[in-house]
C-alpha atoms as a PDB file:
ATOM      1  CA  UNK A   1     -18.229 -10.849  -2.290  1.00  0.00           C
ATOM      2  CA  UNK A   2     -15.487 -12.571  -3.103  1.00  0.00           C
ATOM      3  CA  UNK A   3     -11.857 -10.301  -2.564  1.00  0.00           C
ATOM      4  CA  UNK A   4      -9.915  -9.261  -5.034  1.00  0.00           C
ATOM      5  CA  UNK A   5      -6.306 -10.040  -4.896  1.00  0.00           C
ATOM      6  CA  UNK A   6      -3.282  -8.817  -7.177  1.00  0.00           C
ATOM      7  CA  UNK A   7       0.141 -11.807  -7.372  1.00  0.00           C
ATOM      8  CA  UNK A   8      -0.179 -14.332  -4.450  1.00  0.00           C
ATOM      9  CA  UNK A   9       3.000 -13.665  -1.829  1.00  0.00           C
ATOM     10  CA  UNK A  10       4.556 -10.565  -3.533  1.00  0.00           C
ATOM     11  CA  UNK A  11       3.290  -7.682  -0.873  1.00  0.00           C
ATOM     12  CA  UNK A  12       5.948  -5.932   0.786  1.00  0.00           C
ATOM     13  CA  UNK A  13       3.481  -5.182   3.261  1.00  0.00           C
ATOM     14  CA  UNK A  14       4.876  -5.309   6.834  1.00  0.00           C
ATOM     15  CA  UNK A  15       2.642  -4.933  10.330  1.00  0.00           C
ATOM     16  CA  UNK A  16       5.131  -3.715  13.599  1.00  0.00           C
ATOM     17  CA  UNK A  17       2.516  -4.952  15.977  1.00  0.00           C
ATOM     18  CA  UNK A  18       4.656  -3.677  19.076  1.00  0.00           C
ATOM     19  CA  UNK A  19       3.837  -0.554  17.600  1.00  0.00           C
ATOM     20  CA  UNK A  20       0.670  -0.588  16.767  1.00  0.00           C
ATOM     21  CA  UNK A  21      -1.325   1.716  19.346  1.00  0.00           C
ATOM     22  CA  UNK A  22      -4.758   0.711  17.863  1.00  0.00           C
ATOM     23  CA  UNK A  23      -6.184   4.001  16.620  1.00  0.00           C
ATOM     24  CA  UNK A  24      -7.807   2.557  13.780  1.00  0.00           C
ATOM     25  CA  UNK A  25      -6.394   5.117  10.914  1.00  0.00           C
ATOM     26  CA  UNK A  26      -5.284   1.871   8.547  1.00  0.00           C
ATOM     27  CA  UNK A  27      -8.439   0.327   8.612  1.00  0.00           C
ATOM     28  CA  UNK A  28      -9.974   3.852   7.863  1.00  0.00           C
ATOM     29  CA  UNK A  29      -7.763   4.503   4.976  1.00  0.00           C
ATOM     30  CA  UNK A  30      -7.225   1.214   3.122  1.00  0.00           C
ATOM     31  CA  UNK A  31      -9.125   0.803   0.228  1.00  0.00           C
ATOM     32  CA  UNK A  32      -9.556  -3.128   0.330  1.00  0.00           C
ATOM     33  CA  UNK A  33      -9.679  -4.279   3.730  1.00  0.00           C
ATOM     34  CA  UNK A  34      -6.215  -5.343   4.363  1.00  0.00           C
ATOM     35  CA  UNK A  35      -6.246  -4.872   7.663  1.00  0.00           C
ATOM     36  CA  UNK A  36      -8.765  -5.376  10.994  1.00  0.00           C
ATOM     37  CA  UNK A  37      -8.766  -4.858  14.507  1.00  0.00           C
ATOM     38  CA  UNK A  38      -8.078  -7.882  16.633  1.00  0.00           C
ATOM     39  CA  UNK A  39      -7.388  -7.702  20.443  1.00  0.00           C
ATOM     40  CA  UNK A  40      -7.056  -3.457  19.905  1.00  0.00           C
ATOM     41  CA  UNK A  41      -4.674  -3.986  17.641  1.00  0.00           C
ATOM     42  CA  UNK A  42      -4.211  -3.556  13.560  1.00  0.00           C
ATOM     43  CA  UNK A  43      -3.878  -7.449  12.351  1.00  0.00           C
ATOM     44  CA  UNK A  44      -3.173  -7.883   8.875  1.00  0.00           C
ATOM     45  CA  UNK A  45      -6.050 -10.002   7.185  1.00  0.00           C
ATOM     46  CA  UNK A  46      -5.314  -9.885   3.361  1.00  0.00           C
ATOM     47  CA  UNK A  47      -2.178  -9.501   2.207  1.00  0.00           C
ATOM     48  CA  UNK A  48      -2.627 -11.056  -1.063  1.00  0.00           C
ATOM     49  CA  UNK A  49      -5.151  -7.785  -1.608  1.00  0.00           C
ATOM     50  CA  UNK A  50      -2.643  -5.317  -0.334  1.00  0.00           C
ATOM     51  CA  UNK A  51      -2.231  -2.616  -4.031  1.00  0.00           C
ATOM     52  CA  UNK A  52       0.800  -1.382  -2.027  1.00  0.00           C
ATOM     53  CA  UNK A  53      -0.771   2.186  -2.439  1.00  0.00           C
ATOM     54  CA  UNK A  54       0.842   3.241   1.094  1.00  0.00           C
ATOM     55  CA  UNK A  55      -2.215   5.287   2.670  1.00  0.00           C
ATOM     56  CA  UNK A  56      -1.919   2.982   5.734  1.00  0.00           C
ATOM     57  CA  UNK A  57       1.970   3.716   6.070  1.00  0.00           C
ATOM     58  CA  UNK A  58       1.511   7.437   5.553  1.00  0.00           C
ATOM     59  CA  UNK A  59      -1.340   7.823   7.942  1.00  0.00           C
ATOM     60  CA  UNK A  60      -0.179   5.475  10.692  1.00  0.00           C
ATOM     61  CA  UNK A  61       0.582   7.845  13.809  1.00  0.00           C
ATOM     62  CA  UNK A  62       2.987   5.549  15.308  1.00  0.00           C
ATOM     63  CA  UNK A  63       4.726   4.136  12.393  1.00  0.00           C
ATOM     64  CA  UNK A  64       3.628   0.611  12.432  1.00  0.00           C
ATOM     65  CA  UNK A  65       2.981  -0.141   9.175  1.00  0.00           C
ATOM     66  CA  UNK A  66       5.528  -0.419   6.261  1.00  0.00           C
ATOM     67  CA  UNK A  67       5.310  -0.819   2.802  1.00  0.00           C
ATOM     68  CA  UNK A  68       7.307  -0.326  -0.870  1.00  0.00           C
ATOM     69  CA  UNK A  69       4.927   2.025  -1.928  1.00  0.00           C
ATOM     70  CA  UNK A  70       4.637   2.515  -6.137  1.00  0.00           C
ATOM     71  CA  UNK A  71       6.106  -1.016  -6.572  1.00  0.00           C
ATOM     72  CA  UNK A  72       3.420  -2.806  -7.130  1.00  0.00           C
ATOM     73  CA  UNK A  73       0.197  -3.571  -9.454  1.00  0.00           C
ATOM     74  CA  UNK A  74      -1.105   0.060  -8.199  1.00  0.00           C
ATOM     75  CA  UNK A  75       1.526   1.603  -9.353  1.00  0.00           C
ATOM     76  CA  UNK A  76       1.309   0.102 -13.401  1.00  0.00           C
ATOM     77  CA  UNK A  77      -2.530   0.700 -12.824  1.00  0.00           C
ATOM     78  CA  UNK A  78      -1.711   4.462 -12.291  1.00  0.00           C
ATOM     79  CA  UNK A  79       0.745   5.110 -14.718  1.00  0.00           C
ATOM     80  CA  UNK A  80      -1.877   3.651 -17.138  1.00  0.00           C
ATOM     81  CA  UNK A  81      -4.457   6.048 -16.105  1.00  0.00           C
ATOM     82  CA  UNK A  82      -2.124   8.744 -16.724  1.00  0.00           C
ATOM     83  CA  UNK A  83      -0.894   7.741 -19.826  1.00  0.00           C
ATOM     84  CA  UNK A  84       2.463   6.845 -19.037  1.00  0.00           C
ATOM     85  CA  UNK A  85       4.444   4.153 -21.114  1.00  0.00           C
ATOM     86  CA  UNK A  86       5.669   0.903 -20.035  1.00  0.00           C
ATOM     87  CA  UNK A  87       3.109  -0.963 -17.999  1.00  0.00           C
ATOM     88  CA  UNK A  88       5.513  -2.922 -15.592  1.00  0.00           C
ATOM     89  CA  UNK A  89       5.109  -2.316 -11.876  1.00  0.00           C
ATOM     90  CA  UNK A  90       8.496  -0.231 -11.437  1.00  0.00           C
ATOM     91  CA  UNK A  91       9.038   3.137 -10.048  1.00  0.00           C
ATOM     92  CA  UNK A  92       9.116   5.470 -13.282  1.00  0.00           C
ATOM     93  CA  UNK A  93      11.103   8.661 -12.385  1.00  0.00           C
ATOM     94  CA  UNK A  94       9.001  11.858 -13.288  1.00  0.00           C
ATOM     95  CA  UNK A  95      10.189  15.061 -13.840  1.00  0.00           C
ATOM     96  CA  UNK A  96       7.583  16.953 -12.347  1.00  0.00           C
ATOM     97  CA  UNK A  97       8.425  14.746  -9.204  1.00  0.00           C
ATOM     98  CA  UNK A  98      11.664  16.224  -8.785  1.00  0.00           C
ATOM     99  CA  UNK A  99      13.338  12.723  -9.321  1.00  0.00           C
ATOM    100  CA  UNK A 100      12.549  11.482  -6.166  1.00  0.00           C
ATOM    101  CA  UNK A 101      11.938   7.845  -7.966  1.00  0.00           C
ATOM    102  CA  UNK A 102       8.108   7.597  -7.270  1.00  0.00           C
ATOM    103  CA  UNK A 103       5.272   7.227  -9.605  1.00  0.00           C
ATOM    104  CA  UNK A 104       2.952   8.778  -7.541  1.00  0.00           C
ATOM    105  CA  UNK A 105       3.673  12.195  -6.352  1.00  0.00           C
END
């Protein structure tokens, strides 16, 4: 199957591998295989396929993983599931989010 990939070189994506402890929660949690195991440690694989959705950052234990969450192609997919206006991959500030800046709270 071929993978799917969103603008080539734009992922803010960022692997601490002196971190990493190797539990395995990012591989668990990201939705397109970003990331595998190599020598008991996270590797990142696909970057071009990273949707910058941030489930690996907010379920890594040790903090290895960063990423720009909401600035990305996930984030205009999701504000055009919930109807919002605009379309371009920029944090929208919601009210019902308290105007923390994200687009997905």
């Amino acid at each position: 199957m071929e993978r799917f990939t969103y603008l080539k070189d734009v992922v803010t994506l960022g692997l601490n591998e002196g971190l990493c402890t190797g539990c395995g929660t990012c591989l668990e949690v990201c939705p397109h295989g970003v990331l595998e195991m190599r020598e008991k440690r996270a590797a990142i694989v696909a970057r071009d396929a990273c949707m910058e959705c941030g489930a690996c950052m907010r379920n890594c234990p040790a903090g290895a993983l960063s990423v720009n969450a909401g600035v990305g192609c996930a984030a205009a997919v999701i504000n055009s599931l919930l109807g919002r206006t605009g379309g371009d991959c920029e944090c929208q500030v919601e009210p019902s989010c308290g105007g923390t800046g994200s687009s997905c709270c």
